[in-house]
Protein backbone atom coordinates (compact mmCIF):
# COMPACT_ATOMS: atom_id res chain seq x y z
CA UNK A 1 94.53 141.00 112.80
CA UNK A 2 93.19 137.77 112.30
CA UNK A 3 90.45 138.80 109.47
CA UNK A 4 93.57 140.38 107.79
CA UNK A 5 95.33 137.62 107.24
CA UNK A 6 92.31 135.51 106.13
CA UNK A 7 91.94 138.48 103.36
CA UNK A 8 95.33 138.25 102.50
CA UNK A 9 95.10 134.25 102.18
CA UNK A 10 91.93 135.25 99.88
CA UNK A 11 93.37 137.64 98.00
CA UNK A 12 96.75 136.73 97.35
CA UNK A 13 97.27 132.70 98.13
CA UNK A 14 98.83 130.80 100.54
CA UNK A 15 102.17 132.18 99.72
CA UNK A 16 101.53 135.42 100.87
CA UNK A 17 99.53 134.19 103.84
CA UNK A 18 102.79 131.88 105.06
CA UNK A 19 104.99 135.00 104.71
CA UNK A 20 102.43 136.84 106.65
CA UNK A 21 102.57 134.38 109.36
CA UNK A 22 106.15 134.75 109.40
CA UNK A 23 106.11 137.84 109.87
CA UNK A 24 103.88 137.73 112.93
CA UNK A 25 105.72 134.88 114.65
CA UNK A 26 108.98 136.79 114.34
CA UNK A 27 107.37 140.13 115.38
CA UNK A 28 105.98 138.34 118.58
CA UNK A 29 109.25 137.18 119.30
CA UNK A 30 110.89 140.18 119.04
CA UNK A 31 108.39 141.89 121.36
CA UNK A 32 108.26 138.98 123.66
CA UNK A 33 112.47 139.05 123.80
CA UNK A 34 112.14 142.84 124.35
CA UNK A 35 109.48 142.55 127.22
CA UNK A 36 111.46 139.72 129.23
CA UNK A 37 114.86 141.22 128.93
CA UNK A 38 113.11 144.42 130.53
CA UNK A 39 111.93 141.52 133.27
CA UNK A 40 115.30 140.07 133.72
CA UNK A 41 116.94 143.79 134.44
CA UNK A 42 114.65 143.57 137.48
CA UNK A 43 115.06 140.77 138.29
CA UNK A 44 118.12 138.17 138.81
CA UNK A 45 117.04 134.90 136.77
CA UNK A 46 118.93 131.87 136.76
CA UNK A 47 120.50 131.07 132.87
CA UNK A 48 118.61 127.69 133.20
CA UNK A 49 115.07 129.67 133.98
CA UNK A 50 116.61 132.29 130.82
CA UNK A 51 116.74 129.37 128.51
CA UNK A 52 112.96 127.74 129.43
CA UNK A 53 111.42 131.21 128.67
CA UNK A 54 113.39 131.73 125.72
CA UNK A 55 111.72 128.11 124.38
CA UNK A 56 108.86 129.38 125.37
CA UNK A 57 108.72 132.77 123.76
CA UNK A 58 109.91 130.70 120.33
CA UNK A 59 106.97 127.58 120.59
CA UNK A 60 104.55 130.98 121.19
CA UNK A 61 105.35 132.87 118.55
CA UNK A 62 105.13 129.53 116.79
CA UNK A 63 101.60 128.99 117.62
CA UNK A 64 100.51 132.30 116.75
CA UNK A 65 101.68 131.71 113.03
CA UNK A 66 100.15 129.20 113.13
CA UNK A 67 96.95 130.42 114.15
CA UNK A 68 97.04 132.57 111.14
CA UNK A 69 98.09 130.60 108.92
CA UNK A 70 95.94 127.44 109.36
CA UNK A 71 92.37 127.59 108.84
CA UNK A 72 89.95 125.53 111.39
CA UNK A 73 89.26 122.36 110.00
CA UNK A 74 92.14 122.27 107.03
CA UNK A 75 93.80 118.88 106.83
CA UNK A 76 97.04 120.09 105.46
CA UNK A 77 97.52 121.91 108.58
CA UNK A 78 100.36 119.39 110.25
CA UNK A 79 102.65 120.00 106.84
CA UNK A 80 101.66 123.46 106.73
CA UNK A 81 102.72 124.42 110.80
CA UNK A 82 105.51 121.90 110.44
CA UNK A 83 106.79 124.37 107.18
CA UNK A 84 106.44 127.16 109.13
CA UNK A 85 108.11 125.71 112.50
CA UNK A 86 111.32 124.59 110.23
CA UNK A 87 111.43 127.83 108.63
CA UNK A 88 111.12 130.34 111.73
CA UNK A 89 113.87 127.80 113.40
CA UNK A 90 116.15 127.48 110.37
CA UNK A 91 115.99 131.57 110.24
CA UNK A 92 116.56 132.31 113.46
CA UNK A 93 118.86 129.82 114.08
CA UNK A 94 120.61 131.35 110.96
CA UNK A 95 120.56 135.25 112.65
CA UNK A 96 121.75 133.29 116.10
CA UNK A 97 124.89 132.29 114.56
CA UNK A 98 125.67 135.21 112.57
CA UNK A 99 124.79 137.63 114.83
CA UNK A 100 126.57 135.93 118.72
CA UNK A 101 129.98 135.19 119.16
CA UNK A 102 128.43 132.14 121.47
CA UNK A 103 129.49 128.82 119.53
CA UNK A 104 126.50 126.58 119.73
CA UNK A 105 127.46 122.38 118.74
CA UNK A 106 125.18 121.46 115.53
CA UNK A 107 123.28 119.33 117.64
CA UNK A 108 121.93 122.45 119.57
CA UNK A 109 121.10 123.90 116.35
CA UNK A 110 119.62 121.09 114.96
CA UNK A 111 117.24 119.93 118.23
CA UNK A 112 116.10 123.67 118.29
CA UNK A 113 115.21 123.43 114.70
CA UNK A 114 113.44 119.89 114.97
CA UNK A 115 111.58 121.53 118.44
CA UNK A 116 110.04 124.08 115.89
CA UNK A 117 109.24 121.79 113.41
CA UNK A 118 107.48 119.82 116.35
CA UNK A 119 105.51 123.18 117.46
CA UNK A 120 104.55 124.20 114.22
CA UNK A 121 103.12 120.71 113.43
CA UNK A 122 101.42 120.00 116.71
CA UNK A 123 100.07 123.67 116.47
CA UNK A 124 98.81 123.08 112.67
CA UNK A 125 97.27 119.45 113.69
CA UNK A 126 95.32 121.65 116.96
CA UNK A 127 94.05 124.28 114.57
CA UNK A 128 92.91 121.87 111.52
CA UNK A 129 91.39 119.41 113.76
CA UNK A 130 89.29 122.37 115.30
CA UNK A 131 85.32 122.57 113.37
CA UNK A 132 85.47 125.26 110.40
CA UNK A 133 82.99 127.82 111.49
């Protein structure tokens, strides 16, 4: 998957590459959110234990963009993973509201969207601090 997305980074620039990452982190999360609401129909979870794994399954799916996106050793990768953090957030914070009846303040929406701006650019410093090969 990986040498895909370097061809497509090649090939077609970095805009095609960041929607390509995109893509990715929101595929992972959609499989991730699939897998664990299979776990919690097993299981009994408390909401507070929900919501941790939820965070988690978003900075993930974060990180994995990321990965893709961000080539060892590139020094724009902070702005880069930041980009893609805000975006992801500001999207699925977006299909949140649209989608749930659940009324969330716009300081919930707006700490979840600074917490992916914070993953993507810790995540894009890790990777462009990293040695090219």
């Amino acid at each position: 998957m990986t040498q895909t997305v370097r061809r497509v980074r090649r090939s077609a620039g970095k805009g095609a590459a960041f929607g390509w990452a995109l893509a990715l982190s929101v595929a992972a999360t959609v499989a991730a959110v699939l897998l664990f609401a299979v776990v919690i129909g097993f299981t009994d979870l408390s909401d507070g234990v929900i919501r941790i794994v939820n965070q988690l399954i978003k900075i993930g799916a974060i990180f994995l963009g990321v990965k893709t996106l961000v080539p060892r050793g590139d020094e724009s990768g902070i702005r880069r993973g930041a980009l893609l953090g805000l975006v992801y957030m500001g999207v699925g914070v977006l299909l949140y509201a649209l989608l749930s009846g659940q009324q969330v303040t716009p300081m919930g929406y707006l700490i979840d969207v600074l917490m992916g701006v914070a993953a993507g650019g810790l995540s894009g410093m890790l990777m462009g601090g990293l040695r090219a090969r």
